[in-house]
Every structure is written in structure tokens, then in C-alpha cells.
Protein backbone atom coordinates (compact mmCIF):
# COMPACT_ATOMS: atom_id res chain seq x y z
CA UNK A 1 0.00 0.00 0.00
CA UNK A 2 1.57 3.65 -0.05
CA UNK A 3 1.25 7.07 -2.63
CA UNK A 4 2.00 6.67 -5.87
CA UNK A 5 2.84 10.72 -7.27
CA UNK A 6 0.67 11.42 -9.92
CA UNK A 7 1.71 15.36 -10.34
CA UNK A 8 4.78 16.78 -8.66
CA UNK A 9 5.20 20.28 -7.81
CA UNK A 10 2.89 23.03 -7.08
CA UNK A 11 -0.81 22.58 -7.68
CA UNK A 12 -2.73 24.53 -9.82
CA UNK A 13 -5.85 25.84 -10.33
CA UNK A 14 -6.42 23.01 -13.39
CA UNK A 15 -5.67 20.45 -11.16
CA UNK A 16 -9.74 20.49 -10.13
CA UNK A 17 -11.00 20.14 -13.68
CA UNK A 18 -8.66 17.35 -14.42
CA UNK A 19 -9.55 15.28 -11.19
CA UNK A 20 -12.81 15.90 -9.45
CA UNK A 21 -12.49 13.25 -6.49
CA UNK A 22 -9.78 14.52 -4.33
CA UNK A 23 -8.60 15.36 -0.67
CA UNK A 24 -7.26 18.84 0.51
CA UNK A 25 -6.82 21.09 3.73
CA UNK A 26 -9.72 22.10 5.70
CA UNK A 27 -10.28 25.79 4.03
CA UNK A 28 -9.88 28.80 5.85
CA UNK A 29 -7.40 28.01 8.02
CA UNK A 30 -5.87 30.18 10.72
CA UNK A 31 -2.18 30.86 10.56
CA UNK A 32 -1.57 29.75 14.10
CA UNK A 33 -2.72 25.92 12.80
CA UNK A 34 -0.60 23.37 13.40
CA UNK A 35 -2.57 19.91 12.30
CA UNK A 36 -5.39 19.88 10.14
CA UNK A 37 -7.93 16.65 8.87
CA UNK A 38 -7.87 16.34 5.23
CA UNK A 39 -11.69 16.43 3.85
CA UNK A 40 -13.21 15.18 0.81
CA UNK A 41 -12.80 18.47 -1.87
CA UNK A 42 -14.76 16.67 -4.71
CA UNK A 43 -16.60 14.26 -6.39
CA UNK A 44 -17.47 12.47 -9.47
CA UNK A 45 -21.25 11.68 -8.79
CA UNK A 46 -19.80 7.78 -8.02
CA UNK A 47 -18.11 7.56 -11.41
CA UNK A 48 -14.48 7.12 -9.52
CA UNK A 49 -13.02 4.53 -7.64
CA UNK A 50 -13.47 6.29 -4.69
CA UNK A 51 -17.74 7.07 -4.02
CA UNK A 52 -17.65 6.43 -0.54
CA UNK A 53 -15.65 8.71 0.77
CA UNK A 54 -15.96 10.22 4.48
CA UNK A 55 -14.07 13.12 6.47
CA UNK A 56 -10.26 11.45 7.54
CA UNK A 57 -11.28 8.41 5.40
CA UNK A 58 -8.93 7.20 2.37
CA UNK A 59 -10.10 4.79 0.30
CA UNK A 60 -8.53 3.18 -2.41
CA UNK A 61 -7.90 5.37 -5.62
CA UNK A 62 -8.24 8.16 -3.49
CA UNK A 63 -6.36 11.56 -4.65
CA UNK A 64 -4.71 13.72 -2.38
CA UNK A 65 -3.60 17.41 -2.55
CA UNK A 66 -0.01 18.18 -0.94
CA UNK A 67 -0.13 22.35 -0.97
CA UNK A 68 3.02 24.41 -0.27
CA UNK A 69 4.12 24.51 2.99
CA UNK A 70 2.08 21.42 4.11
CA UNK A 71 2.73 17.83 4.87
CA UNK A 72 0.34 14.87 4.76
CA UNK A 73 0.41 12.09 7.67
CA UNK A 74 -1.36 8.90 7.30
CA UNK A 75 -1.76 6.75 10.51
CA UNK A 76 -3.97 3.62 11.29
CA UNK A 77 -4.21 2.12 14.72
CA UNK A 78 -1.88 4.82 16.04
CA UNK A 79 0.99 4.10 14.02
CA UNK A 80 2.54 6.38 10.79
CA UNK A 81 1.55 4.62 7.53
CA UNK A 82 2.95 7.42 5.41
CA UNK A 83 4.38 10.94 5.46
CA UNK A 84 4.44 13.14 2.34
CA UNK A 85 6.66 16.41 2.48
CA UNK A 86 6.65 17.21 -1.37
CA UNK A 87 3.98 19.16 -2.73
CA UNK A 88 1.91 17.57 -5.53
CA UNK A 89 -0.57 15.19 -6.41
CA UNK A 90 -0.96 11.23 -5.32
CA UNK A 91 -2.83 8.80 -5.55
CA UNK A 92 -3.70 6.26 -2.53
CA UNK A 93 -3.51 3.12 -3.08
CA UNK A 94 -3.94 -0.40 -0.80
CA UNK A 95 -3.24 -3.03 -3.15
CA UNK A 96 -0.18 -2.00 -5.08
CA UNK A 97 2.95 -3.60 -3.34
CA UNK A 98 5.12 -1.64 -4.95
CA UNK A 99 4.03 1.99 -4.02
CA UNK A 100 5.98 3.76 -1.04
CA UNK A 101 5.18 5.05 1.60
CA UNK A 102 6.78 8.40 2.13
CA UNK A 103 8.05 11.46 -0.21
CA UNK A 104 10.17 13.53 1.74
CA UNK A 105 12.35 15.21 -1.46
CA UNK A 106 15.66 16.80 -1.20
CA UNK A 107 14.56 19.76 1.11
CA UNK A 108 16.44 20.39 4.38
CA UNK A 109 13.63 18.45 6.51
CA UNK A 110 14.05 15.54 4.43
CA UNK A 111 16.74 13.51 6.58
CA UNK A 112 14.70 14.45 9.78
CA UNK A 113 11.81 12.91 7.77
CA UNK A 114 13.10 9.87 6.71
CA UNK A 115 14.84 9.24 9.98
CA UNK A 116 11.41 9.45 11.86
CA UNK A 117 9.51 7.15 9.47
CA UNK A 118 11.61 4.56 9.82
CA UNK A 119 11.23 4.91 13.75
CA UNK A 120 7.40 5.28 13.75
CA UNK A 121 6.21 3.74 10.53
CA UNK A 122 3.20 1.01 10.84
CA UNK A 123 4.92 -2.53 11.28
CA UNK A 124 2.45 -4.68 8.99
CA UNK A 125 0.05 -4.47 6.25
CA UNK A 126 -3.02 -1.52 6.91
CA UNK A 127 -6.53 -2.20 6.12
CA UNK A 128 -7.76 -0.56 3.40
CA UNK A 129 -8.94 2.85 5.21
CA UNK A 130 -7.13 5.66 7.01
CA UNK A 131 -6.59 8.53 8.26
CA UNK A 132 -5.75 11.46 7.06
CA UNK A 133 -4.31 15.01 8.93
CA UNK A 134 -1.99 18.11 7.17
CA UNK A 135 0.89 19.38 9.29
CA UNK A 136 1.90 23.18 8.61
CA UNK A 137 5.22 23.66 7.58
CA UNK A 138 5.09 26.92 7.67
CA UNK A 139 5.97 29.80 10.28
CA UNK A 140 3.62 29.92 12.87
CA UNK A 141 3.28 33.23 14.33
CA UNK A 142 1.73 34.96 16.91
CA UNK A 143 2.97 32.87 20.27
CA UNK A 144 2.89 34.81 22.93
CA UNK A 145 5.40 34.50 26.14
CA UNK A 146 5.27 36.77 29.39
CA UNK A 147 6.13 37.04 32.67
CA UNK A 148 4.24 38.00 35.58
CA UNK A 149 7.20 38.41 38.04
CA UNK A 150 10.77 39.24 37.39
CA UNK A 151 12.99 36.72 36.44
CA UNK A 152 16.90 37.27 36.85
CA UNK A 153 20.09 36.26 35.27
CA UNK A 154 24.01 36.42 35.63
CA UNK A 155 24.84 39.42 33.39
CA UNK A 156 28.73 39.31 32.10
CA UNK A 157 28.67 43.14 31.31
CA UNK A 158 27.22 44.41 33.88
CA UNK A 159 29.44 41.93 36.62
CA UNK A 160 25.89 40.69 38.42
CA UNK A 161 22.65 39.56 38.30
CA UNK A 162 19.92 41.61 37.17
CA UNK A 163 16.22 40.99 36.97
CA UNK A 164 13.21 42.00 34.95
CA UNK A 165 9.73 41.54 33.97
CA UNK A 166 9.60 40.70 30.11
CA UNK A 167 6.77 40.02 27.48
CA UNK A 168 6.88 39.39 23.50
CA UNK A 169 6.19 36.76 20.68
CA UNK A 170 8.22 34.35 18.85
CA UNK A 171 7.47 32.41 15.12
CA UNK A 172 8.04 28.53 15.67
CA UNK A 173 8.22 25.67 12.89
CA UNK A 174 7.57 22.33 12.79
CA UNK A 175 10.61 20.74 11.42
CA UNK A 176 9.62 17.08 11.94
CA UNK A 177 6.15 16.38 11.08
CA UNK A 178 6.22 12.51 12.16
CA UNK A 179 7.85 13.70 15.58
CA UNK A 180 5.43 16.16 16.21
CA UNK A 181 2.06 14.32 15.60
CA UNK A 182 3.64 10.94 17.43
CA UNK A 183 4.96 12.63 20.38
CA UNK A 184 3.02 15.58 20.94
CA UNK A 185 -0.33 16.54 19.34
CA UNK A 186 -2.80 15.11 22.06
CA UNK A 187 -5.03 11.98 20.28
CA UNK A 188 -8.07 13.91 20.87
CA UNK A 189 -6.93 15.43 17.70
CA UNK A 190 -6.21 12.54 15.58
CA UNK A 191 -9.73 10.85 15.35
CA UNK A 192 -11.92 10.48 12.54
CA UNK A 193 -13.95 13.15 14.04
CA UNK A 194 -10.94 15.51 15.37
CA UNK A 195 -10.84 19.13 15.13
CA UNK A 196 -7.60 21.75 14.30
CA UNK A 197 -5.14 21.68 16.37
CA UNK A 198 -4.71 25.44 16.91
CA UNK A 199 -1.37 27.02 18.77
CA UNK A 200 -2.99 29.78 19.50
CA UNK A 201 -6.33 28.31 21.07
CA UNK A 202 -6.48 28.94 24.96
CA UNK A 203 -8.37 25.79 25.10
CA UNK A 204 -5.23 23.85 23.59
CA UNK A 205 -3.38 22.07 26.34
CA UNK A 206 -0.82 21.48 24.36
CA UNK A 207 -0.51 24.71 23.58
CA UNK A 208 0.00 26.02 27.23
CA UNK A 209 2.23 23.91 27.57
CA UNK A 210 4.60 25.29 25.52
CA UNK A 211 3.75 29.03 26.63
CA UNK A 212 5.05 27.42 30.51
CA UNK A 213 8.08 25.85 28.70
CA UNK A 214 9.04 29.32 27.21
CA UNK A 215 8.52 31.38 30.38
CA UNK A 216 10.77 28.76 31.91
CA UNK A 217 13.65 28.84 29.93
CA UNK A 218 13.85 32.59 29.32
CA UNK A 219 16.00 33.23 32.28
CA UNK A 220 18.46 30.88 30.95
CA UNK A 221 17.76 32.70 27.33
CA UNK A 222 18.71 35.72 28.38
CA UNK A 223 22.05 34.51 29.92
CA UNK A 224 23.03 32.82 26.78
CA UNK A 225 22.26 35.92 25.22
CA UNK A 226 23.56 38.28 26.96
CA UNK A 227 26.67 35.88 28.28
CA UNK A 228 27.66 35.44 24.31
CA UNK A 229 31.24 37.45 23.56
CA UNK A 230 29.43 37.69 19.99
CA UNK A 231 26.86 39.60 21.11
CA UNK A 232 29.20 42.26 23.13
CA UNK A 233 27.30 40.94 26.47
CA UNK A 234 25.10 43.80 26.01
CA UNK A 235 21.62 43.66 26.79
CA UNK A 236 20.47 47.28 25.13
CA UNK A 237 21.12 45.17 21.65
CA UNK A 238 18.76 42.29 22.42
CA UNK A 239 14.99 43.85 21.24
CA UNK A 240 16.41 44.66 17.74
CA UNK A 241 18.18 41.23 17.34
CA UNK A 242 14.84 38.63 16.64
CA UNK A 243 17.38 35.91 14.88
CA UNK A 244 20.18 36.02 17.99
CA UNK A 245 17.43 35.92 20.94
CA UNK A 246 15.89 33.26 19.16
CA UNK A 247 18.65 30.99 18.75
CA UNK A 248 19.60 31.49 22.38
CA UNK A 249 15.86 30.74 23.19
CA UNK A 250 15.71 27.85 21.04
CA UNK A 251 19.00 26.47 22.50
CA UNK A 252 17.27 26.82 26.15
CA UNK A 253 14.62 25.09 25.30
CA UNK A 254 16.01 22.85 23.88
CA UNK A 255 17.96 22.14 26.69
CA UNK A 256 15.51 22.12 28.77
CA UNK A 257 12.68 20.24 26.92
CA UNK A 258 14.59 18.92 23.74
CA UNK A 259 11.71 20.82 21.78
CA UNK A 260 13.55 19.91 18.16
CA UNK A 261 14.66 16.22 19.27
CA UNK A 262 11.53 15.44 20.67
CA UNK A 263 8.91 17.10 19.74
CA UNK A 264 9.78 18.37 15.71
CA UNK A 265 9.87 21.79 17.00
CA UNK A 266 11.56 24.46 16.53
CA UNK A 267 11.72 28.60 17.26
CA UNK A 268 12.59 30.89 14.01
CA UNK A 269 11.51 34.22 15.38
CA UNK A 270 11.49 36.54 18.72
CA UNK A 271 10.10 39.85 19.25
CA UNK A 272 10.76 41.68 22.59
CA UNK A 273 8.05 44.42 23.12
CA UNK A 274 9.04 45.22 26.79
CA UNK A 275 11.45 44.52 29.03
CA UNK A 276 10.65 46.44 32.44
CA UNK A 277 13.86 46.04 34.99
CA UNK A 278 13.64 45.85 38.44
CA UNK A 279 14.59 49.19 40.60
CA UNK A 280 17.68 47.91 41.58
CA UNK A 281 18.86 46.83 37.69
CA UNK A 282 17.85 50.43 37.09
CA UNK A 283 19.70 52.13 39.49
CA UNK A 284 22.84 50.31 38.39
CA UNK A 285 22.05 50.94 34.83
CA UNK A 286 21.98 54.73 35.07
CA UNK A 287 25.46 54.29 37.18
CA UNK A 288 27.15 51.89 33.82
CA UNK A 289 25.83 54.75 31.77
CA UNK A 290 27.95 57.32 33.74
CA UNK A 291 30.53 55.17 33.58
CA UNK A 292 30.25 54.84 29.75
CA UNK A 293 30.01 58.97 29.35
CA UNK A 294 33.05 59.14 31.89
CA UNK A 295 35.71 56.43 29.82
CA UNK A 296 38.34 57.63 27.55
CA UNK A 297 38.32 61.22 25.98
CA UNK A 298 34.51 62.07 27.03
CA UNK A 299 36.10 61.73 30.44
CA UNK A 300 38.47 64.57 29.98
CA UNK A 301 35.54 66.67 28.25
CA UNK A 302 33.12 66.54 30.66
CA UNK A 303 35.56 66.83 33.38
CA UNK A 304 36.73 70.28 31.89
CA UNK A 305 33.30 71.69 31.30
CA UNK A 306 32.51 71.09 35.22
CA UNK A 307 35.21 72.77 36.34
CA UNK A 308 34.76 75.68 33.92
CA UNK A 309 31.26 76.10 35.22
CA UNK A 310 32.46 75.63 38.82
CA UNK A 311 34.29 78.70 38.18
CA UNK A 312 32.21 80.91 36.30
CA UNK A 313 29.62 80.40 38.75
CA UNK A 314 31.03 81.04 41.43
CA UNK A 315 32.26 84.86 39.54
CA UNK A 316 28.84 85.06 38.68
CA UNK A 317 27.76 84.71 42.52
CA UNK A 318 30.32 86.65 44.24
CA UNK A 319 32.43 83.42 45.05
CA UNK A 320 35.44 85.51 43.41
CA UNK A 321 36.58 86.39 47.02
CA UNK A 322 36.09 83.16 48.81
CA UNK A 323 38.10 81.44 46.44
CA UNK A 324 40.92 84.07 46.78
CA UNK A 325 42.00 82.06 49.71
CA UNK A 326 43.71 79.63 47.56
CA UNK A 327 46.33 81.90 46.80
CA UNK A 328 45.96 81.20 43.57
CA UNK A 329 45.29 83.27 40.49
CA UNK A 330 43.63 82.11 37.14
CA UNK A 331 46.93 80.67 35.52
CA UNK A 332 47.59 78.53 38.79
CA UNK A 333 43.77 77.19 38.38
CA UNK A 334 44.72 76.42 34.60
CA UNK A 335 48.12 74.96 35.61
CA UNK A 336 45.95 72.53 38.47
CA UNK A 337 43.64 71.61 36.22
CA UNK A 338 46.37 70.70 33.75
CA UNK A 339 47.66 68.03 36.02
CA UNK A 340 44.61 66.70 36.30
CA UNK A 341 42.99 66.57 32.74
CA UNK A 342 45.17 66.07 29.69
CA UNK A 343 45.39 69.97 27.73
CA UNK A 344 45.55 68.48 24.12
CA UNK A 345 41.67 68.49 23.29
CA UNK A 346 40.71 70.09 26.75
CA UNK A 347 38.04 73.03 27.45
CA UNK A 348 39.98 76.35 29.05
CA UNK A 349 37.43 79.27 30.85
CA UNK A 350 37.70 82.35 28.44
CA UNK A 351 39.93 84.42 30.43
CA UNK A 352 38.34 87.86 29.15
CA UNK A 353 34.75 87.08 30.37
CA UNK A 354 33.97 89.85 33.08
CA UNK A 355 33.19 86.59 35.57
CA UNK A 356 36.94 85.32 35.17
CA UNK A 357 38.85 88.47 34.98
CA UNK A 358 36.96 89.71 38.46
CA UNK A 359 38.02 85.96 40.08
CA UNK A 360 41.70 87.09 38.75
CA UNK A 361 41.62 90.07 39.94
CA UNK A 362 40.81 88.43 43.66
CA UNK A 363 43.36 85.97 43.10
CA UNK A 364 46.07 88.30 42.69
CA UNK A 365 45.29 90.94 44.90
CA UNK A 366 44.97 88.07 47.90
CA UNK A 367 48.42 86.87 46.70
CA UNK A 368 49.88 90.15 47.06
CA UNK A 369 47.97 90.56 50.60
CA UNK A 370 49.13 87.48 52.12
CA UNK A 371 52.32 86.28 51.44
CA UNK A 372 52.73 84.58 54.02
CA UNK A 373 50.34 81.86 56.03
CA UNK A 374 49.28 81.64 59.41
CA UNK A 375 47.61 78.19 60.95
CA UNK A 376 44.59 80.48 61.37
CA UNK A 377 44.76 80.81 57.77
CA UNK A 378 45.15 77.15 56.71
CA UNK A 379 42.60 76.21 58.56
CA UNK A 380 40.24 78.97 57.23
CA UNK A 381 40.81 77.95 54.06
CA UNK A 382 40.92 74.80 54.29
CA UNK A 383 37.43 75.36 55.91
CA UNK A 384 36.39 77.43 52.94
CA UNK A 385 38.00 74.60 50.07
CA UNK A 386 35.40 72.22 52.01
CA UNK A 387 32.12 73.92 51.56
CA UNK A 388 33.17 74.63 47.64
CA UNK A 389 34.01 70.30 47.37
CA UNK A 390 30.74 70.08 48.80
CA UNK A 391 29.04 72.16 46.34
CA UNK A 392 30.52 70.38 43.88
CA UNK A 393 32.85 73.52 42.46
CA UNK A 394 35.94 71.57 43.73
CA UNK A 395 36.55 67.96 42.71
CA UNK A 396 37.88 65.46 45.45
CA UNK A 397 41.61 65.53 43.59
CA UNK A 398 41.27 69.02 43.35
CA UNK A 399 40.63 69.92 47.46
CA UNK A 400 43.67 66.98 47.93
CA UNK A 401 46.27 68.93 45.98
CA UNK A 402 45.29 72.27 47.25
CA UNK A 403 45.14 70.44 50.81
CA UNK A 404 48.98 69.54 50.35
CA UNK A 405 50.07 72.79 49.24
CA UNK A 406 48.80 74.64 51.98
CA UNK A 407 49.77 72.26 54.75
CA UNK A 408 53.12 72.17 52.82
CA UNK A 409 53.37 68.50 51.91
């Protein structure tokens, strides 16, 4: 018994006026369909060999339709009598010894294909009736994952873990058609009487099942992910990246519940649409991005511009004179701030704004008044340097050197 291929390829529109007792898909399918029974599309008011023909029935000289992006599964008694991955035209027959059983073609699923028949295939000869269900081939879109708590990870860039609450959708194919209807599609769906086997049907068991598997294995996603030296171990890249999150989310659930081995499953596609960290991933998110604007040359910019404002605000507010205890005038400041900040691309105060010229003006006249220093002084001062590293006008290597000059170390 077996297929014998009466029109390879892609079917055409003809195909109905040139046979008009056939079996095809259940019409109007959803995209989120998984397996399908094959109906009865035609007949030939009892002219053709097959006038008796009922819904997941296959009598003999029965023709079946193979669309794109389909295969056809024949079982009896629970066990795979034949598998057909190649889209075309057969013919069923039960009394040809010669026929086979399975066209899987060249394609990539072929070997997977082949490989599972042998494993499943019916050990004996069938009786003369079947039945008959389409697997979809295609992309199935439109499964959902979420989580309603955060889930955390070990995050290489960042040095820790780090948590989150996440939701999105990911694409899945199945790869192995045998596999999947053996192993996984419950038999409620496999009767002469059973209905579509729909992925996205919150009545599907199955179905939720593999919406718990995801949520499961995306903490361990999201440490492949972001724990991959190809990726840069950055997690800002991962909602723009559908193919990379997806193989790391395959892999981990594949790990975990050998999805692809199994089960003829498989996950093509992710989309993030939210990822909502926890307050303390925040916090030390804001502090990495300080730590990004602060590395290298942006260091030495923003450092410069600080001080600069430091300084002209504190002309603009009358500071001029507090700061004339340094004993310091605006060259000195330039010179300090040289040994702090490289000079070759760095910002220097315009030295003819009315703010700077007045703070020279104090610095020189309170190096001319005080040549020498008194512990009174120091202290002062030293008083006075503290309130301006608390406001933030004075960095912390800044008040140090000044520190050392006037206690003369």
C-alpha cells in the first residue's frame, strides 16, 4: 500500500477540472494551525473509484492534494503509515505492493523525515482505510510568552545579576512532522472526528504547555544571550536582534525540553516588546551609563566643562573672594587643572569674560595681601575649600592637591 505521485510540484488551479475526487486542507485556516484533517474536496457523482468517501477516510484510488508549505500524515491504529513532504498530487492506493510510503524530497527536513519514518512507521500491512491530517510547515506566528514576576540572570557586562519583567512573541516551525504528531499533538486530535489543532487556542493544552516551557527557559535565554562574547554581552542590543534571541531561546529550550529532538519543534523568530527592569537593575544601569560617558576622551571633556562652570559660577555669585584664599590666580587654576585633565583636546574658561577676569583680579590681589600663612589661615581655608568640594565647584583631587600645598606637603 503507499502514494504513488501522480503530479509533482505546485498545484494549480487546473488540477480540479482534471480530477474531481480529491482530498485537501480544511479551508480557511488560521495561521496559528498546526494539524489539520484532510476532507473530501470533490466528487465524481460515483463515477471514480473512490464514491464512498468520508471526512479522515482514504479509500482506495483516493487523490490527495499536498499544498506548499504542508505535509500529509497517514496513521492507522496509532501508528505512521505514510508521510508526504513534497507538494503535488498522489494517488492512494492499498493493493499496489510496490508503491511507497513516504516522499520527503531533497529539502532540508528531508533527513529528519526519513529518519522518523523509519522509527514510527506502521509494522504490517493496513486495512484498506485511514486517516488522514496536514501538518503546517510553515511559520507559525503569533505565540505569545510573558512574565508576571521578574525573572533574573548572571549578566557578564554588567558583573551581576539583574532581573526584569519581560513580554513578546516568537514564530516557531515544525521541522519534523512525524515527531510532532507521534509525540506531541494530544489523540483527541487525531480521530476520525478531530478538530484543528490550533497554537494559538487557549483551550489547547498542548498549547500552554509550551507558553510554561518558554517562560521557563527565558532566564536561561537571556544569559546565553547576553553571556555570548558575539553579542558584546550587552543587553540594550537584544529587542532589535529577533534571529540572535531566538537561537539562544531555542538552544534553552532545547535544553531544557529537547523541543527539536523530541517534539519536531523548533523557534525561528522573537520579538521583545518590553522589558521592564527591576529598581535595583535600574539604578545600576543609570550608574554603567555614567561610567560609559566618563571612559576615555569624554572623560576629559566633561571633566573640563565642570570645572569651567564651577568657576564661572562662582564669579557670577560673588564666590570671586572666597576662592581668593587659595592663593591662587587664574593661571595657577589652569596649571591645576592641567595636572589633572590632559590639555591636548581640553576646554579652558575664556579668560576675558567679566566673571573670570573679576576671580583674577581676587586671586592676585589676595596673593599680594598674604604672602605669608598663618595656621589660622590654613585652617580657614581649608574650611572654605570644604564647603566649595561640597558644592561640587571643587573635585575630590582638586581639594587633595590644594590640601597639600597649603599644609606644605
Amino acid at each position: 500500500m503507499g502514494f504513488i505521485q501522480a503530479l509533482a510540484g505546485a498545484i494549480g488551479g487546473t488540477f480540479a477540472d482534471q480530477w474531481k475526487d480529491f482530498y485537501g486542507p480544511v479551508p480557511s485556516l488560521p495561521p496559528t494551525a498546526g494539524v489539520f484533517p484532510g476532507i473530501l474536496m470533490g466528487t465524481n457523482n460515483n463515477r471514480g473509484a473512490n464514491y464512498k468517501g468520508n471526512q479522515n477516510i482514504i479509500t482506495n484510488g483516493s487523490k490527495i492534494i499536498v499544498p506548499e508549505g504542508t505535509a500529509v500524515i497517514t496513521m492507522q491504529d496509532g501508528g505512521i503509515t505514510g508521510c508526504i513532504t513534497q507538494p503535488g498530487a498522489y494517488t492512494y492506493t492499498s493493493n499496489d505492493p510496490n508503491a511507497t510510503s513516504i516522499f520527503a524530497g531533497d529539502g532540508i527536513i528531508a533527513p529528519l523525515v526519513k529518519q522518523s519514518f523509519e522509527k514510527f512507521k506502521y509494522g504490517g500491512i493496513p486495512a484498506a482505510q485511514q486517516l488522514l491530517f496536514y501538518v503546517n510547515l510553515k511559520e507559525i506566528p503569533n505565540n505569545r510568552f510573558g512574565t508576571q514576576s521578574e525573572i533574573y540572570w548572571d549578566d557578564a557586562y554588567l558583573g551581576t545579576q539583574v532581573g526584569a519583567i519581560t513580554r513578546g512573541t516568537y514564530t516557531l516551525r515544525i521541522v519534523d512532522p512525524i515527531l510532532f504528531v507521534k509525540n506531541f499533538v494530544p489523540v483527541t486530535y487525531l480521530t476520525q472526528t478531530g478538530q484543528i489543532f490550533d497554537f494559538a487556542d487557549l483551550d489547547n493544552p498542548a498549547g500552554e504547555q509550551l507558553f510554561s516551557e518558554v517562560v521557563g527557559s527565558l532566564s536561561a535565554a537571556f544569559s546565553n544571550y547576553t553571556n555570548n562574547p558575539d553579542k558584546g554581552n550587552r543587553m540594550a542590543r537584544i529587542q532589535a536582534d529577533q534571529l540572535g534571541f531566538a537561537a539562544s531561546l531555542s538552544g534553552a529550550v532545547e535544553d531544557a525540553y529537547q523541543w527539536k529532538t523530541s517534539r519536531g519543534l523548533e523557534i525561528i523568530k522573537t520579538a521583545i516588546l518590553a522589558i521592564e527592569y527591576d529598581e535595583a537593575t535600574k539604578q545600576l544601569l543609570q550608574d554603567v551609563k555614567k561610567a560609559d560617558a566618563l571612559s576615555g576622551n569624554r572623560a576629559n571633556t566633561f571633566f573640563q566643562q565642570a570645572t569651567a562652570r564651577g568657576i564661572q559660577a562662582a564669579g557670577e555669585n560673588g564666590g570671586g573672594t572666597d576662592m581668593a584664599f587659595l592663593g591662587m590666580g587664574v593661571n595657577a587654576v589652569g596649571n591645576m587643572m592641567g595636572n589633572v585633565v590632559q590639555p591636548n583636546n581640553g576646554f579652558v574658561p575664556n579668560q576675558n569674560s567679566p566673571q573670570t577676569q573679576a576671580a583674577a583680579n581676587n586671586f592676585a590681589a589676595a596673593a599680594t595681601d598674604q604672602p605669608a600663612q598663618n595656621s589660622e589661615n590654613v585652617t580657614a581655608k581649608l574650611l572654605d575649600m570644604k564647603k566649595l568640594l561640597d558644592a561640587g565647584v571643587l573635585t575630590q583631587e582638586e581639594f587633595d592637591a590644594v590640601k597639600k600645598q597649603l599644609l606644605g606637603l
